[in-house]
Structure formats: C-alpha cells, structure tokens
PDB file of N, CA and C in Angstrom:
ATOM      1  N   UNK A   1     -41.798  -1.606  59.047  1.00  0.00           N
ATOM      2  CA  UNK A   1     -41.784  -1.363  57.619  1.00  0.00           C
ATOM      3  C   UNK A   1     -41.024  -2.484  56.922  1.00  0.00           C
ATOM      4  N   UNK A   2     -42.060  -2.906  55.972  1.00  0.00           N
ATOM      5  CA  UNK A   2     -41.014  -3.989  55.141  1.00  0.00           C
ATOM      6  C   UNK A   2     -39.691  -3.545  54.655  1.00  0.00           C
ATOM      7  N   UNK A   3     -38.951  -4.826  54.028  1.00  0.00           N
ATOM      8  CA  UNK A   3     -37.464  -4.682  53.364  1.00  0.00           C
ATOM      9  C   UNK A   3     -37.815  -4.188  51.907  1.00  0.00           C
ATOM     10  N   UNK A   4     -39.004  -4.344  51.283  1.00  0.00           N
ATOM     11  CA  UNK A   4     -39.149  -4.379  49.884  1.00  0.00           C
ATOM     12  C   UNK A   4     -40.433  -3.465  49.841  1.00  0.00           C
ATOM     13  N   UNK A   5     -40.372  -2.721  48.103  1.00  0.00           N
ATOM     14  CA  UNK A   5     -41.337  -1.952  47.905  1.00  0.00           C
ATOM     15  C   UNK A   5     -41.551  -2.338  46.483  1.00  0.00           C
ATOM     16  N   UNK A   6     -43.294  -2.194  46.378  1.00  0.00           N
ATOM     17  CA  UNK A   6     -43.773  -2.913  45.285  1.00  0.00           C
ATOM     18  C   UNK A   6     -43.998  -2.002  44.281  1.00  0.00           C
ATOM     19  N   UNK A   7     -43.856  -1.810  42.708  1.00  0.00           N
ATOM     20  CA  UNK A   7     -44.123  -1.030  41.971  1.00  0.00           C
ATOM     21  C   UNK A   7     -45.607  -2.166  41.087  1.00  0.00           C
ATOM     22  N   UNK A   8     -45.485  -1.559  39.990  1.00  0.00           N
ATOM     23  CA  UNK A   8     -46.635  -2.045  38.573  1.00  0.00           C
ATOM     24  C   UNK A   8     -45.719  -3.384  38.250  1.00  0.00           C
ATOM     25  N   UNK A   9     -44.498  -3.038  37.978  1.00  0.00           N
ATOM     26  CA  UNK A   9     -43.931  -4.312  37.213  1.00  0.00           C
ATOM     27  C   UNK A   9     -42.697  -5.304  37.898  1.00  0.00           C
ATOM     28  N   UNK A  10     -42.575  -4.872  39.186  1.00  0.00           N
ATOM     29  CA  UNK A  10     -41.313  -5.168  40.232  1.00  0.00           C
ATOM     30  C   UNK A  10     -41.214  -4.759  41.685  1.00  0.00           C
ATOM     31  N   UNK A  11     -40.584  -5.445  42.000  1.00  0.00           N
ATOM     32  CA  UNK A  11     -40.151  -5.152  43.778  1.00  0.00           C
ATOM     33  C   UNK A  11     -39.109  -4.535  44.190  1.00  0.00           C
ATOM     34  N   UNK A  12     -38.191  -3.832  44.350  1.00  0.00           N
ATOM     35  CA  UNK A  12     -37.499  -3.154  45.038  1.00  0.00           C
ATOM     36  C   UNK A  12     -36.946  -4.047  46.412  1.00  0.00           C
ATOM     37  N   UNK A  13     -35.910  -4.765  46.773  1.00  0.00           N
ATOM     38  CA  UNK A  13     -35.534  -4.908  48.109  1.00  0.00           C
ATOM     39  C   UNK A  13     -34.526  -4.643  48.162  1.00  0.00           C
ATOM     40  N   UNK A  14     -34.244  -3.871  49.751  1.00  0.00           N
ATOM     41  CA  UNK A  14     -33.298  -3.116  50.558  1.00  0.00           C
ATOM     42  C   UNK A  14     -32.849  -4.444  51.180  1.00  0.00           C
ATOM     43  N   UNK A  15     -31.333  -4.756  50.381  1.00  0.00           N
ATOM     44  CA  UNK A  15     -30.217  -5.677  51.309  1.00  0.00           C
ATOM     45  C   UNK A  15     -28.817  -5.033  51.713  1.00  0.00           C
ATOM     46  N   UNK A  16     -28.340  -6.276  52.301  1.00  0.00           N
ATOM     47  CA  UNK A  16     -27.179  -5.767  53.062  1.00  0.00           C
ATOM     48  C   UNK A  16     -26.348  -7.246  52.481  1.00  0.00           C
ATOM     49  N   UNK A  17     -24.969  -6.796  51.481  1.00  0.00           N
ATOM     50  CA  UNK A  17     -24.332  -7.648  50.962  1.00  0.00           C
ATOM     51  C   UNK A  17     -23.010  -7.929  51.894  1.00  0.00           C
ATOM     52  N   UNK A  18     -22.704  -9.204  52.060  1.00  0.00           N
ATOM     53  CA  UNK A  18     -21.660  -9.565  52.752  1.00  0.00           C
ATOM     54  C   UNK A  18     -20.673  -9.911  51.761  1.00  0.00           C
ATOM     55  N   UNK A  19     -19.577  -9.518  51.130  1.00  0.00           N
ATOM     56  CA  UNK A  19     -18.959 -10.296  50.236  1.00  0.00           C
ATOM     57  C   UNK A  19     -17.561 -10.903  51.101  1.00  0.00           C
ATOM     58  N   UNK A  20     -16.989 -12.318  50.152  1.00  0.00           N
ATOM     59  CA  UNK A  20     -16.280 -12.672  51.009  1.00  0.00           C
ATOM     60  C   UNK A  20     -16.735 -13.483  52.161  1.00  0.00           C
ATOM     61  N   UNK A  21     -17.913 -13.837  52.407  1.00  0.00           N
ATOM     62  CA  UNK A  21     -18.671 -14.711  53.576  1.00  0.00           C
ATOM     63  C   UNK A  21     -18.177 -16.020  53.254  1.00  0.00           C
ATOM     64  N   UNK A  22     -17.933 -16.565  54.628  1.00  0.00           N
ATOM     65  CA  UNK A  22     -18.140 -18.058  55.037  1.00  0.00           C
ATOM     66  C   UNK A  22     -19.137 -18.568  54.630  1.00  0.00           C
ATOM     67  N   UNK A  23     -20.216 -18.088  54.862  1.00  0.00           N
ATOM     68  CA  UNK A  23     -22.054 -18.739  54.843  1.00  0.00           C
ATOM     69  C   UNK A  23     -22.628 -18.185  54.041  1.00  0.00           C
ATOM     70  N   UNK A  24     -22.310 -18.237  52.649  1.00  0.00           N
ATOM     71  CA  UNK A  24     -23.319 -17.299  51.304  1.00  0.00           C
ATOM     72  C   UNK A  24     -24.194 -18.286  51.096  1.00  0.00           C
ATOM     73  N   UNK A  25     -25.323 -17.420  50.550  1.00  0.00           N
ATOM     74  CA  UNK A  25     -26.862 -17.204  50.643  1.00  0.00           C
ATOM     75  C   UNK A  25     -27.983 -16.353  51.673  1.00  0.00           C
ATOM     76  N   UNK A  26     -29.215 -16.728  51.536  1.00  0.00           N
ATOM     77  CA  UNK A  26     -29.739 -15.826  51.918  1.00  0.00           C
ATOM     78  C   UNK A  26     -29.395 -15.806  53.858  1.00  0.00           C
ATOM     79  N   UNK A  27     -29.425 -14.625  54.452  1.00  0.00           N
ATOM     80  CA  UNK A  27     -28.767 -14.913  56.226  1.00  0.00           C
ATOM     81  C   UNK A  27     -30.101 -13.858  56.755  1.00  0.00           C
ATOM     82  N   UNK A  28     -31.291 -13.858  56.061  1.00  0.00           N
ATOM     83  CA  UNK A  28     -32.141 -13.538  57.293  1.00  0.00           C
ATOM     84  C   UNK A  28     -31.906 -12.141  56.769  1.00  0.00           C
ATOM     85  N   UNK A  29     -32.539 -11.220  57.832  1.00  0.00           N
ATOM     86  CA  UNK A  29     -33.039  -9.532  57.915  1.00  0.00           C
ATOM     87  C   UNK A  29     -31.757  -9.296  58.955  1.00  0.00           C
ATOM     88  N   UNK A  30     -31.964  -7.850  58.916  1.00  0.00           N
ATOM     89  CA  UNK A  30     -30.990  -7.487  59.937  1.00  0.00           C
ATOM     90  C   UNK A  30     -31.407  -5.524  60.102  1.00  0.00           C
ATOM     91  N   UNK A  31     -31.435  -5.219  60.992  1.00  0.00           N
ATOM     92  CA  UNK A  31     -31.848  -3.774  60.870  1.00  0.00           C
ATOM     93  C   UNK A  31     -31.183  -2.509  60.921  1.00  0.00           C
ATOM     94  N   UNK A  32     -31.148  -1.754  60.124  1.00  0.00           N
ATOM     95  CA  UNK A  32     -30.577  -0.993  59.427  1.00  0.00           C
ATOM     96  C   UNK A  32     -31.278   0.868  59.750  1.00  0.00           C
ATOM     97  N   UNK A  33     -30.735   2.057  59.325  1.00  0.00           N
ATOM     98  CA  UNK A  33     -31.064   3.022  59.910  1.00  0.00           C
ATOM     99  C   UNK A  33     -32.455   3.327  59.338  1.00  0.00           C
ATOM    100  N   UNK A  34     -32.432   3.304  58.019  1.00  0.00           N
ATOM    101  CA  UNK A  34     -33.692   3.117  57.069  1.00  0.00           C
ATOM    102  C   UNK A  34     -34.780   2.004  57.362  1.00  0.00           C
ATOM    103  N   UNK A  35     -34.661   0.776  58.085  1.00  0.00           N
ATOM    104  CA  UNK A  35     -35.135   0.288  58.542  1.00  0.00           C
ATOM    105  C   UNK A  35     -34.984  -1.210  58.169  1.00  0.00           C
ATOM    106  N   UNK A  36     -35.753  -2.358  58.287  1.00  0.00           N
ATOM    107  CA  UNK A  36     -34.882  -3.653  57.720  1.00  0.00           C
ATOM    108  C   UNK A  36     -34.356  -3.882  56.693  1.00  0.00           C
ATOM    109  N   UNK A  37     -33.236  -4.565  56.682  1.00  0.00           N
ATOM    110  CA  UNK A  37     -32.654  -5.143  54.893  1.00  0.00           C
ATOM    111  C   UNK A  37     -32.478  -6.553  55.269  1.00  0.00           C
ATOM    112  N   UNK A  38     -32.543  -7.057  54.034  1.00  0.00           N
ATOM    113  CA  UNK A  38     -32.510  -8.552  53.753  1.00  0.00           C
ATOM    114  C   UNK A  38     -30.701  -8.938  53.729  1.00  0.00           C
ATOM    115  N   UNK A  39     -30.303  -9.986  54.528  1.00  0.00           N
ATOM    116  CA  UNK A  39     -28.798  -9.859  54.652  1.00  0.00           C
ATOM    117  C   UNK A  39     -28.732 -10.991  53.519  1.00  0.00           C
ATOM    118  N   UNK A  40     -27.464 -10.725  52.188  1.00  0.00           N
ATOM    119  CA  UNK A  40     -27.125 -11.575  51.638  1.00  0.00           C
ATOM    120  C   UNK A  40     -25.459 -12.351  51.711  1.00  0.00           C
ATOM    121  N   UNK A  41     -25.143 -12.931  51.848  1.00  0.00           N
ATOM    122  CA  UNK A  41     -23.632 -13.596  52.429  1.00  0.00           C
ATOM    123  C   UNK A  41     -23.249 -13.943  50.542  1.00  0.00           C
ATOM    124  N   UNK A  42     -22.139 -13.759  50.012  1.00  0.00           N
ATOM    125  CA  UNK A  42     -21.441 -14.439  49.024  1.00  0.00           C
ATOM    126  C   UNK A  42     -19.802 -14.387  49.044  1.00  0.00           C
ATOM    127  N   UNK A  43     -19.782 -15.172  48.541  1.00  0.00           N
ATOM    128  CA  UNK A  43     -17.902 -15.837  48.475  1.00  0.00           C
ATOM    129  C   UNK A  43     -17.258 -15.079  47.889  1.00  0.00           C
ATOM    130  N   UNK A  44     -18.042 -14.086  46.831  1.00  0.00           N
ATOM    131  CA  UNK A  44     -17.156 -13.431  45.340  1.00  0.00           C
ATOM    132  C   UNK A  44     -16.562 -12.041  46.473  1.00  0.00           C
ATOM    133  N   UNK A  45     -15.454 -11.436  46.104  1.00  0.00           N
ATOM    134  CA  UNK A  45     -15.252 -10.329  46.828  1.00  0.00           C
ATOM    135  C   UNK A  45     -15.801  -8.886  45.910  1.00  0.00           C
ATOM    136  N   UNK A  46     -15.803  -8.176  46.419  1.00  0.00           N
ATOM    137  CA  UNK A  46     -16.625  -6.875  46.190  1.00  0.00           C
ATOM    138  C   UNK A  46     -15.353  -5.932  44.639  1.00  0.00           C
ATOM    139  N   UNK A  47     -15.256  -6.836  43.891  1.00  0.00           N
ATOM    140  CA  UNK A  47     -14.335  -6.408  42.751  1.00  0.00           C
ATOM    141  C   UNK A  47     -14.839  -6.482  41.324  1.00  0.00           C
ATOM    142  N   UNK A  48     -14.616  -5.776  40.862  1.00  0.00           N
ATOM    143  CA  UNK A  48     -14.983  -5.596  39.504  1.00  0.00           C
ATOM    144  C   UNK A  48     -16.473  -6.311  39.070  1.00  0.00           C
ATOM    145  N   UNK A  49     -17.466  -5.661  40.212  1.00  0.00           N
ATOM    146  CA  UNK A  49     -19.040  -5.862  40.410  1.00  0.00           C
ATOM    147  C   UNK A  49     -19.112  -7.663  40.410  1.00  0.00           C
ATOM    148  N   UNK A  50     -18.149  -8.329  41.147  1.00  0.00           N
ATOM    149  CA  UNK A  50     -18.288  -9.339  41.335  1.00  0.00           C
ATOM    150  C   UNK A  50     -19.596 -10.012  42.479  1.00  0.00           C
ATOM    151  N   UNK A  51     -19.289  -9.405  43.317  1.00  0.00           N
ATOM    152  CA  UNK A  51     -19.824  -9.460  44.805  1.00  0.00           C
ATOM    153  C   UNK A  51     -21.476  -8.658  44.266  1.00  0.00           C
ATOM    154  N   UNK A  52     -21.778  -7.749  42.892  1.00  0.00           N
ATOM    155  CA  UNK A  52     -22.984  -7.507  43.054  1.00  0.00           C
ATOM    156  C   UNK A  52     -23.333  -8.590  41.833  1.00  0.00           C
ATOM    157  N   UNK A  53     -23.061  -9.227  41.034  1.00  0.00           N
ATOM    158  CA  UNK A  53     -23.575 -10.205  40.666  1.00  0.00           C
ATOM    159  C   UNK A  53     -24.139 -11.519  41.320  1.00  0.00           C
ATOM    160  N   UNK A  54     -23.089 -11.441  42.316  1.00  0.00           N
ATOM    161  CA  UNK A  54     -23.445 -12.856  43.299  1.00  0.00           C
ATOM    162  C   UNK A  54     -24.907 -12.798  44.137  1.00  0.00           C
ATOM    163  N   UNK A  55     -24.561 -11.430  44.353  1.00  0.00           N
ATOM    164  CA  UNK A  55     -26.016 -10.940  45.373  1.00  0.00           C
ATOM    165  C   UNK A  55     -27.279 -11.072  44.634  1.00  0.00           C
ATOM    166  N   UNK A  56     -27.264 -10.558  42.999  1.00  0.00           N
ATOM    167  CA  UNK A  56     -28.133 -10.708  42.636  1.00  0.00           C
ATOM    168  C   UNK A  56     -28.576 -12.270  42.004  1.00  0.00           C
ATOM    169  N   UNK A  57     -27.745 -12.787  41.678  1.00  0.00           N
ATOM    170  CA  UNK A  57     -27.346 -14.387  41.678  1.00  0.00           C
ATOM    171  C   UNK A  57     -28.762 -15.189  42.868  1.00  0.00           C
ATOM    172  N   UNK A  58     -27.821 -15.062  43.701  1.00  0.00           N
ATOM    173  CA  UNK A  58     -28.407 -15.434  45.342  1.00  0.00           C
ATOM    174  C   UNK A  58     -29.739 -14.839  45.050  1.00  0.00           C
ATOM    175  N   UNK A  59     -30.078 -13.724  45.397  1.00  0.00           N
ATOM    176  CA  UNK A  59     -31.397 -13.565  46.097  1.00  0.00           C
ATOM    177  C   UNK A  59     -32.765 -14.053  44.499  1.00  0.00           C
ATOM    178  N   UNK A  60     -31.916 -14.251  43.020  1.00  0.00           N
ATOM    179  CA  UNK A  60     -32.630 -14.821  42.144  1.00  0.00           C
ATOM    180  C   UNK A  60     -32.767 -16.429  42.921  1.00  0.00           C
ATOM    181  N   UNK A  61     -32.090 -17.234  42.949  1.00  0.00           N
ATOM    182  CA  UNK A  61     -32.047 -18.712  43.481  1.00  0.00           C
ATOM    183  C   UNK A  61     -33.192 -18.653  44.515  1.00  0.00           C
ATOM    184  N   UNK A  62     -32.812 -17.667  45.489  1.00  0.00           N
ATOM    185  CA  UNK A  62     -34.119 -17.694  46.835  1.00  0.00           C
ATOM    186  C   UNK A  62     -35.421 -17.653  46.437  1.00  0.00           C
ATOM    187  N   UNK A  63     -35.348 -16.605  45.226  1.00  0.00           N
ATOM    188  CA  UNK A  63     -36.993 -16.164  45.151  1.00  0.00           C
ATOM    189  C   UNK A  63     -37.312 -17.361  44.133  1.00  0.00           C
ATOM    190  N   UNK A  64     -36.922 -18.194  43.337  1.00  0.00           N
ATOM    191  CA  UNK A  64     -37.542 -18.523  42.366  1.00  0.00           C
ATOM    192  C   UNK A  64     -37.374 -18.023  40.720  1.00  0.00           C
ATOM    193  N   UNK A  65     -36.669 -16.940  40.581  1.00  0.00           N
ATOM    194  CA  UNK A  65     -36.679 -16.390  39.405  1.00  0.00           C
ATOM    195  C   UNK A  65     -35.598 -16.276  38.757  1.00  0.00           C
ATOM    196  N   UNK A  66     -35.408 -16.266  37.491  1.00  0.00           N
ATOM    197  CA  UNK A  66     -34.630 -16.067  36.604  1.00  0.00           C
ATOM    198  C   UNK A  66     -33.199 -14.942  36.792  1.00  0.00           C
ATOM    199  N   UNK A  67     -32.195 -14.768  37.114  1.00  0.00           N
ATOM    200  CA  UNK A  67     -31.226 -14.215  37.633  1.00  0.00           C
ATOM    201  C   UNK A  67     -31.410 -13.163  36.612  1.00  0.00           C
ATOM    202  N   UNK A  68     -31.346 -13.350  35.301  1.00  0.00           N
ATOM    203  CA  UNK A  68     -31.200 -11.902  34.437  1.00  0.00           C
ATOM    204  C   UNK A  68     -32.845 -11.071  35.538  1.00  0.00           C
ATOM    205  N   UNK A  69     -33.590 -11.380  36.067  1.00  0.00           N
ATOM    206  CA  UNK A  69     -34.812 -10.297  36.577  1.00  0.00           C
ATOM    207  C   UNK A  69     -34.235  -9.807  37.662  1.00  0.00           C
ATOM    208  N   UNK A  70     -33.041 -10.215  38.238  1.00  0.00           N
ATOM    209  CA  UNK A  70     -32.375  -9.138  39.639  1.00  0.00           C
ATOM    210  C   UNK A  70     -31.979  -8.353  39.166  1.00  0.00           C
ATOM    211  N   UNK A  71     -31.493  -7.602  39.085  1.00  0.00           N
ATOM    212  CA  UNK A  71     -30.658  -6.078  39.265  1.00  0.00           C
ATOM    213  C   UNK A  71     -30.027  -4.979  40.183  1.00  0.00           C
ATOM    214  N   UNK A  72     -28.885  -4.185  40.347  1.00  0.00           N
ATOM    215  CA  UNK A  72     -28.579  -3.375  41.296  1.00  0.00           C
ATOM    216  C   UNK A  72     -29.112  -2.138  40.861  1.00  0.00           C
ATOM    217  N   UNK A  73     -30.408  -1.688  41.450  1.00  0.00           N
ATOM    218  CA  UNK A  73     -30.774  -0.523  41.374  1.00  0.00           C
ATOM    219  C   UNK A  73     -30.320   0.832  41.785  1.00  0.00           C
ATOM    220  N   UNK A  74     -29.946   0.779  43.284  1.00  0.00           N
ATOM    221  CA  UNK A  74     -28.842   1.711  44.005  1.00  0.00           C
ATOM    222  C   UNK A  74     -28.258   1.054  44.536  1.00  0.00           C
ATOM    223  N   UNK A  75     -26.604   1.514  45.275  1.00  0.00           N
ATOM    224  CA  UNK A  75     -25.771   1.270  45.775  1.00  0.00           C
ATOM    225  C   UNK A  75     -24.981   0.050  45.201  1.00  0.00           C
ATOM    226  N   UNK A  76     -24.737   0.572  44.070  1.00  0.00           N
ATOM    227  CA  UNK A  76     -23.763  -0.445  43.750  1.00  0.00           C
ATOM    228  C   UNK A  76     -21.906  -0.438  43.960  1.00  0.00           C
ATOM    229  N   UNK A  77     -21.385   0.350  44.716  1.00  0.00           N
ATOM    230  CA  UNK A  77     -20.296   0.321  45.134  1.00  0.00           C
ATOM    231  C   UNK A  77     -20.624   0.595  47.043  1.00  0.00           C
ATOM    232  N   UNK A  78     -22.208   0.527  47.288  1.00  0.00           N
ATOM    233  CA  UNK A  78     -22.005   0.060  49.007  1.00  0.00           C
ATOM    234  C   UNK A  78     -22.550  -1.403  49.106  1.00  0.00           C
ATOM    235  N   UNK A  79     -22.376  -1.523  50.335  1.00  0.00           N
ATOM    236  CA  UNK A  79     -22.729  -3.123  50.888  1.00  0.00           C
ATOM    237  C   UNK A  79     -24.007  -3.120  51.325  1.00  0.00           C
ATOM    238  N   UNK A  80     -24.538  -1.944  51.478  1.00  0.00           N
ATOM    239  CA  UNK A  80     -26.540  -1.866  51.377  1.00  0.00           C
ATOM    240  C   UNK A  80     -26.680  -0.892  50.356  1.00  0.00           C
ATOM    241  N   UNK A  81     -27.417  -1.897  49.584  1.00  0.00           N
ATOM    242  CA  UNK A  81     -28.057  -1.964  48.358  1.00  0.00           C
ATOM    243  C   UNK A  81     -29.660  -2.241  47.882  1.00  0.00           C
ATOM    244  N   UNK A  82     -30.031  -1.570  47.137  1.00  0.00           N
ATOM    245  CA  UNK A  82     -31.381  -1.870  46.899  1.00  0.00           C
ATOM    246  C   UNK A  82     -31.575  -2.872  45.139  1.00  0.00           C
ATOM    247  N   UNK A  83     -31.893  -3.552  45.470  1.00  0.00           N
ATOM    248  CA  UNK A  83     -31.893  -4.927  44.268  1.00  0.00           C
ATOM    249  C   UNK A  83     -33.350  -4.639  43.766  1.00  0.00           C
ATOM    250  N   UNK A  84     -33.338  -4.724  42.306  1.00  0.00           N
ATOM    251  CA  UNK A  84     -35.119  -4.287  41.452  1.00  0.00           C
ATOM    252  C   UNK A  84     -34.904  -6.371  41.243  1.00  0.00           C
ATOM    253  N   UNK A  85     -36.276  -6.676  41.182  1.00  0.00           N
ATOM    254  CA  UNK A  85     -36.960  -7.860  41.263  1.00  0.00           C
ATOM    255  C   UNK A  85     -38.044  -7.858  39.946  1.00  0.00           C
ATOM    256  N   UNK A  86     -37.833  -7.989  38.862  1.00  0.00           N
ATOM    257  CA  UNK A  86     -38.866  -7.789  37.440  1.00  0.00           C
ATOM    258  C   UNK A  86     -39.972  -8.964  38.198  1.00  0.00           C
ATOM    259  N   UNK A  87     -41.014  -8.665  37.738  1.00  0.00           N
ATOM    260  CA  UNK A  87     -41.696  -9.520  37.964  1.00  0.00           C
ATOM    261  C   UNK A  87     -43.424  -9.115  38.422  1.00  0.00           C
ATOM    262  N   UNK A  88     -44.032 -10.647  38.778  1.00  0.00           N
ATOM    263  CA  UNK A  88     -45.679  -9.842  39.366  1.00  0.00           C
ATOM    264  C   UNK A  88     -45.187  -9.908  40.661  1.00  0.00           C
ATOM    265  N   UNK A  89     -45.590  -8.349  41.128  1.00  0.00           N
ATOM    266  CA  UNK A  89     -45.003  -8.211  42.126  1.00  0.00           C
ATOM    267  C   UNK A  89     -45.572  -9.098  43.748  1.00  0.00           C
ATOM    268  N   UNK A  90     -47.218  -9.496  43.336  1.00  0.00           N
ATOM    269  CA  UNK A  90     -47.857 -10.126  44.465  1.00  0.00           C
ATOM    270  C   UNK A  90     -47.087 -11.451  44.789  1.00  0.00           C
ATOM    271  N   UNK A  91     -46.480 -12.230  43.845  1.00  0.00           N
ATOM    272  CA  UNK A  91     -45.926 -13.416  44.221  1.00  0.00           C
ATOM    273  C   UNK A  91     -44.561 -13.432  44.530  1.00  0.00           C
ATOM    274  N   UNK A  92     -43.735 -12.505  44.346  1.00  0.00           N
ATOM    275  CA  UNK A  92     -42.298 -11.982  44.560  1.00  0.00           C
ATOM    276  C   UNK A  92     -42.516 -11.831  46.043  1.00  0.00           C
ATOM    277  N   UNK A  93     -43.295 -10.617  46.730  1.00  0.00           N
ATOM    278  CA  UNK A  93     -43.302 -10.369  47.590  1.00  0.00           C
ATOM    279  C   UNK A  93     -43.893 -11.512  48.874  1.00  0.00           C
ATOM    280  N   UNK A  94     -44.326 -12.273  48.231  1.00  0.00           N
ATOM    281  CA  UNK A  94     -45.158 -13.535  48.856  1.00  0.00           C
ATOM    282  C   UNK A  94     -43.964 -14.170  49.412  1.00  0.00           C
ATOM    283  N   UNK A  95     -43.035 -14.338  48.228  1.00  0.00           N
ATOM    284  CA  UNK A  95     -41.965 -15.523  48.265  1.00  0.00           C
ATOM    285  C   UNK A  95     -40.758 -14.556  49.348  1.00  0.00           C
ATOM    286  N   UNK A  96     -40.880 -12.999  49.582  1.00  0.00           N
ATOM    287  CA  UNK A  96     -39.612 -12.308  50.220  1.00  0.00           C
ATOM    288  C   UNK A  96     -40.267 -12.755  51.506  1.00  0.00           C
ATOM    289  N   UNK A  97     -41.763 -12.567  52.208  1.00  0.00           N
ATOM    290  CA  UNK A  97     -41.961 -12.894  53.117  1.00  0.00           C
ATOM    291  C   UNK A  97     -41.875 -14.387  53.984  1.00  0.00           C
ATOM    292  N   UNK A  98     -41.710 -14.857  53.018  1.00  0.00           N
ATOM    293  CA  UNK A  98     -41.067 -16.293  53.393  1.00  0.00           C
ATOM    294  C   UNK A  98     -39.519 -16.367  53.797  1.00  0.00           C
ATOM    295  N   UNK A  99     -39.111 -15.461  53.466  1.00  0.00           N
ATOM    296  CA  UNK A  99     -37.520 -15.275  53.506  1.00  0.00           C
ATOM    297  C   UNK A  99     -37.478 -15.299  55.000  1.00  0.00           C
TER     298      UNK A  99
END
C-alpha cells in the first residue's frame, strides 16, 4: 500500500518527521504499523510547530511545489504525520513515486 492517498484536489502523505536530524531532507520510506511513511529528517526541533513547518518546508522543495500547498493535516504534535499536498493530484503523486 502506498504512503499517499489521492483525493479531487490533493494528496494526503503518511510521514515520519525526524526533528533535530543530522541529515534533513527527504530519507526515503520506512515502515510503519499502518503501513509505509515517507521519512522526513529536519534541523528545527519539534517546538512551537517548528519541526512541522520544516517538514512541510522539505517535502514542498522535494515535490516541486509551492510550500504554502503543504500542510499538517493529522498529527501535528506526533512524529507520524499525515501532510495534505494541494494540487493535481496525478503529477504530485508521479513526483512522490520518484521519492
């Protein structure tokens, strides 16, 4: 089962935020009970929604898109999180499978 789920106007992906990493940016999949998440590494620590800006920061830079189109959809005080992706969703998801 993929990391991401496609709606009408956006993607949905299930990550796993590292805050505080040595190696921020995108670090690959990693598998999870729900099943894969996309691992993101950033420097900012997990404070005053620092660490979820970065994530959404990051995985905007990876895909190509405009950082205001990331968002923390759920889990925004855990370290797996599901990030909304605005966008057409066929080329978003094009660009996650490249991930």
């Amino acid at each position: 089962m993929p990391f991401w789920r496609a709606t009408h106007d956006a993607v949905s992906v299930a990550v796993k935020v590292q805050p505080k990493s040595r190696r921020p940016g995108v670090q690959g999949r990693v598998p999870a009970l729900e099943g894969e998440r996309l691992r993101i590494g950033v420097t900012e620590a997990a404070e005053d929604g620092r660490a979820n800006r970065a994530a959404c920061a990051t995985l905007a830079a990876a895909l190509h898109v405009p950082t205001g189109d990331v968002t923390v959809l759920l889990g925004a005080t855990s370290r797996e999180k599901t990030l909304r992706v605005a966008g057409d969703p066929a080329s978003i998801i094009e660009r996650l499978a490249a991930l």
